[in-house]
Protein backbone atom coordinates (compact mmCIF):
# COMPACT_ATOMS: atom_id res chain seq x y z
CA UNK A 1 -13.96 33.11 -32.01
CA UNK A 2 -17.79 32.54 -32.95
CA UNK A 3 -20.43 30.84 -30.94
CA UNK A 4 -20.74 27.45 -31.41
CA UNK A 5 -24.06 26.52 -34.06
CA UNK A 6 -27.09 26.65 -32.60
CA UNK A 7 -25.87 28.63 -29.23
CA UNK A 8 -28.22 31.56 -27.97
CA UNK A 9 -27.98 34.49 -29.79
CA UNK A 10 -26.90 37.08 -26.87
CA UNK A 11 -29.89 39.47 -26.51
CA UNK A 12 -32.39 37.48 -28.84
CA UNK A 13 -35.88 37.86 -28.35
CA UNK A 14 -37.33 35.63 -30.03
CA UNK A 15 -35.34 32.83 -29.55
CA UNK A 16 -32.36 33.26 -32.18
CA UNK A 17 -29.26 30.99 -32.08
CA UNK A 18 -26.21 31.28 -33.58
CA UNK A 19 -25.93 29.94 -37.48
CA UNK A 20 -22.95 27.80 -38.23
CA UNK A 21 -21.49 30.63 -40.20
CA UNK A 22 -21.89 33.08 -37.10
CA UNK A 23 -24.70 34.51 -38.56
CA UNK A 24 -28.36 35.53 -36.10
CA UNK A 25 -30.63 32.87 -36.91
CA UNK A 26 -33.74 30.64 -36.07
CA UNK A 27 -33.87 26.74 -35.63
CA UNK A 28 -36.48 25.54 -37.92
CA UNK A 29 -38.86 24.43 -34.66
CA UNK A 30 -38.15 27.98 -33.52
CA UNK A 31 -39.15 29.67 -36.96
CA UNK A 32 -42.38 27.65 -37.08
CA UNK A 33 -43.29 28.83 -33.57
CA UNK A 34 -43.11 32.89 -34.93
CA UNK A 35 -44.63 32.50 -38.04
CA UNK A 36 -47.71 30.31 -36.54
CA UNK A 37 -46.79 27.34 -38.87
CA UNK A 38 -46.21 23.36 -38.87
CA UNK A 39 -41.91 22.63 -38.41
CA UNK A 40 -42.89 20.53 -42.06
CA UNK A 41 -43.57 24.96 -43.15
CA UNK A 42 -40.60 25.74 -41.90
CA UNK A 43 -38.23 23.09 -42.90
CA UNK A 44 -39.76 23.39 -46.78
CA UNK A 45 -39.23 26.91 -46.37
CA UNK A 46 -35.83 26.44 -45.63
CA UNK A 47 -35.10 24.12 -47.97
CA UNK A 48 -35.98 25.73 -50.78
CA UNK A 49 -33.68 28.22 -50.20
CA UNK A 50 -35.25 30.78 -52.32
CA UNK A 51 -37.21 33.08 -50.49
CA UNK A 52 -35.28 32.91 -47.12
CA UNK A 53 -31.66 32.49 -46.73
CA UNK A 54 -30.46 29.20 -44.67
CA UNK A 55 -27.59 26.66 -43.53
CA UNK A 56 -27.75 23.28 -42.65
CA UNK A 57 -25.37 21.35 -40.13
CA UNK A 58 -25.17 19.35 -37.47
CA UNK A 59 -25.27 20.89 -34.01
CA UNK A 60 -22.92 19.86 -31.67
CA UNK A 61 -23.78 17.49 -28.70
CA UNK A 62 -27.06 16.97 -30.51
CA UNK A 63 -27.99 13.50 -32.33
CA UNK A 64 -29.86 12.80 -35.20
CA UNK A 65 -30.46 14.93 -38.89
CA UNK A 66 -28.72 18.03 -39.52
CA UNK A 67 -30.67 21.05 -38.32
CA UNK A 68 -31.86 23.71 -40.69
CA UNK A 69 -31.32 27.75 -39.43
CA UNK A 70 -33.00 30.28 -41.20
CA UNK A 71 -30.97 33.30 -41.14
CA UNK A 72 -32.71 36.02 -38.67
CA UNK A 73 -33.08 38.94 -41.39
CA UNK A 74 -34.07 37.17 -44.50
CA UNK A 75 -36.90 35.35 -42.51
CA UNK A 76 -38.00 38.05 -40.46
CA UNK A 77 -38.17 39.52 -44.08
CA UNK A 78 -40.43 37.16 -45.42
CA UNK A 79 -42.80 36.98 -42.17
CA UNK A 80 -43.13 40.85 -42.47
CA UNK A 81 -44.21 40.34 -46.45
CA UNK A 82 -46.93 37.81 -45.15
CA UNK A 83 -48.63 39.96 -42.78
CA UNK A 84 -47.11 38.04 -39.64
CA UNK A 85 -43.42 40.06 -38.26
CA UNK A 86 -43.26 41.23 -35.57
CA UNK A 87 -44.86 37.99 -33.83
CA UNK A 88 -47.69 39.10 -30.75
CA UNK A 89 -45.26 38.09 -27.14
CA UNK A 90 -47.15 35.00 -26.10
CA UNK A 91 -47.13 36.73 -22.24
CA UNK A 92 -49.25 39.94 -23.65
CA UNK A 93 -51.71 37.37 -26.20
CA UNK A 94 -51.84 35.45 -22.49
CA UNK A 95 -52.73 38.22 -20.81
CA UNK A 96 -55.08 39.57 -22.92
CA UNK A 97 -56.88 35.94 -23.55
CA UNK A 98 -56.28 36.12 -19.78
CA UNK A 99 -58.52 39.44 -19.62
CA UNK A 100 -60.74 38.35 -22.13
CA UNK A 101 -61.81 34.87 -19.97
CA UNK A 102 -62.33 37.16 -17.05
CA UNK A 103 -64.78 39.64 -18.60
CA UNK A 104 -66.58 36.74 -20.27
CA UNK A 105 -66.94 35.41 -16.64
CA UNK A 106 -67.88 38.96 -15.71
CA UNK A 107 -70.27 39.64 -17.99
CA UNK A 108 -72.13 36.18 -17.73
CA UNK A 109 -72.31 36.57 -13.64
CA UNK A 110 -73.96 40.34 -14.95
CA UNK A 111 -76.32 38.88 -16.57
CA UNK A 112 -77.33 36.16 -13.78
CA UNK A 113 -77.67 39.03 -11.31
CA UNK A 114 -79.47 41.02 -13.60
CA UNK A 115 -82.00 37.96 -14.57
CA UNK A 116 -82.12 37.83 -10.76
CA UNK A 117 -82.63 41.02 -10.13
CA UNK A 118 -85.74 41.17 -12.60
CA UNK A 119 -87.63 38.12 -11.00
CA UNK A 120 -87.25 40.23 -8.09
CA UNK A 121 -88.81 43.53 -10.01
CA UNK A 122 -91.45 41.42 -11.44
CA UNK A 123 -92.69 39.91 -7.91
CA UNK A 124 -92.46 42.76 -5.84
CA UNK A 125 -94.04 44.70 -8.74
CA UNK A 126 -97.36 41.36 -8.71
CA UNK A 127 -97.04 42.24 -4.70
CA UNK A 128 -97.45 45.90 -4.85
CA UNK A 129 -100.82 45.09 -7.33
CA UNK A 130 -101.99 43.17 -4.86
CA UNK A 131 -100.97 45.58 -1.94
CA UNK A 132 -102.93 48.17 -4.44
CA UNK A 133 -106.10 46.16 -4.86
CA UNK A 134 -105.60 45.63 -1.04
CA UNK A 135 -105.57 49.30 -0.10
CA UNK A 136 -108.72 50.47 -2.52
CA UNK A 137 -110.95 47.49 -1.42
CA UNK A 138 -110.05 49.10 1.60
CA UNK A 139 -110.98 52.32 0.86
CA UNK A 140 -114.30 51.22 -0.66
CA UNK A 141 -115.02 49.56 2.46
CA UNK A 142 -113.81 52.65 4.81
CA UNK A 143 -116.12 55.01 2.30
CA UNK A 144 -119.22 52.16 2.14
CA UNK A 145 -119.28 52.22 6.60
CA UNK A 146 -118.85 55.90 6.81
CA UNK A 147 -121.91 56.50 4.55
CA UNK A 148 -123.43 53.62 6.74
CA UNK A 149 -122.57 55.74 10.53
CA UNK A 150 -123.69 58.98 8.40
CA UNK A 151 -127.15 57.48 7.35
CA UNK A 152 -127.78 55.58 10.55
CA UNK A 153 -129.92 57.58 13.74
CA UNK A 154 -128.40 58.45 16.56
C-alpha cells in the first residue's frame, strides 16, 4: 500500500512528499524554496510539463486547488542543468552568514581599537617632543651654569 499524496517522503532531505502515483516528489511551495524561485516559477514549471515531469491532485484533508508535485528526479534534473542542485542547507548558509556578521563585527571593533590606539601613538609621541625639547633646554642650561661656576673666582 503507498503513502497517501503529499505524505513525507521517509528519509527526504529536502522536504520530498509522496506523489499521488507513489512516486518521490516536491510540492510546488517546496520546489520554489530549492531552486530560489517565486511558487508562480514553480507552478509554470510544472505546468508545462515539458522540462520536468509532474502530477496534479488533490491532497487529502487539505482544501482548496489541486496541488502540483514535481517528481524528485526530473526536477532535481533540471535544477542541476541551471547551475542550482544540490541546494546550500539553510543551517550551514546560516552559519556561515552567522560567521560572516561576527567577523564584520570583529573587524570593525579592530579598527576602533586600532584608531584608538593611534591617537594614543600620536600624543604620547607630541609628549615625548616636548619631554625632548624639555630635556635639551635642560642641558643647555646645565652646560650655560657650569661654564658660569668654571669662569667665576673662587
Amino acid at each position: 500500500m503507498s503513502a497517501p499524496a503529499g505524505s513525507p517522503w521517509p528519509g527526504g532531505e529536502y522536504g520530498e512528499v509522496h506523489s499521488p502515483s507513489g512516486r518521490r516528489a516536491y510540492l510546488a511551495a517546496q520546489a520554489a524554496e530549492l531552486a530560489g524561485r517565486t511558487r508562480k516559477w514553480a507552478t509554470e514549471l510544472a505546468r508545462a510539463g515539458n522540462m520536468v515531469d509532474s502530477e496534479r491532485e488533490h491532497i487529502p484533508g487539505r482544501q482548496g486547488a489541486p496541488a502540483w508535485f514535481l517528481i524528485a528526479d526530473s526536477f532535481e534534473q533540471h535544477l542541476h542543468t541551471l547551475g542550482l542542485w544540490p541546494p546550500r542547507s539553510p543551517g550551514v548558509t546560516s552559519e556561515w552568514q552567522q560567521l560572516l556578521e561576527l567577523q564584520g563585527v570583529d573587524l570593525e571593533a579592530a579598527r576602533r581599537e586600532i584608531a584608538e590606539l593611534n591617537q594614543q601613538i600620536d600624543a604620547l609621541t607630541a609628549r615625548n617632543q616636548r619631554l625632548q625639547t624639555d630635556r635639551n633646554n635642560l642641558l643647555d642650561t646645565i652646560a650655560k651654569l657650569t661654564e658660569v661656576a668654571k669662569t667665576t673666582p673662587s
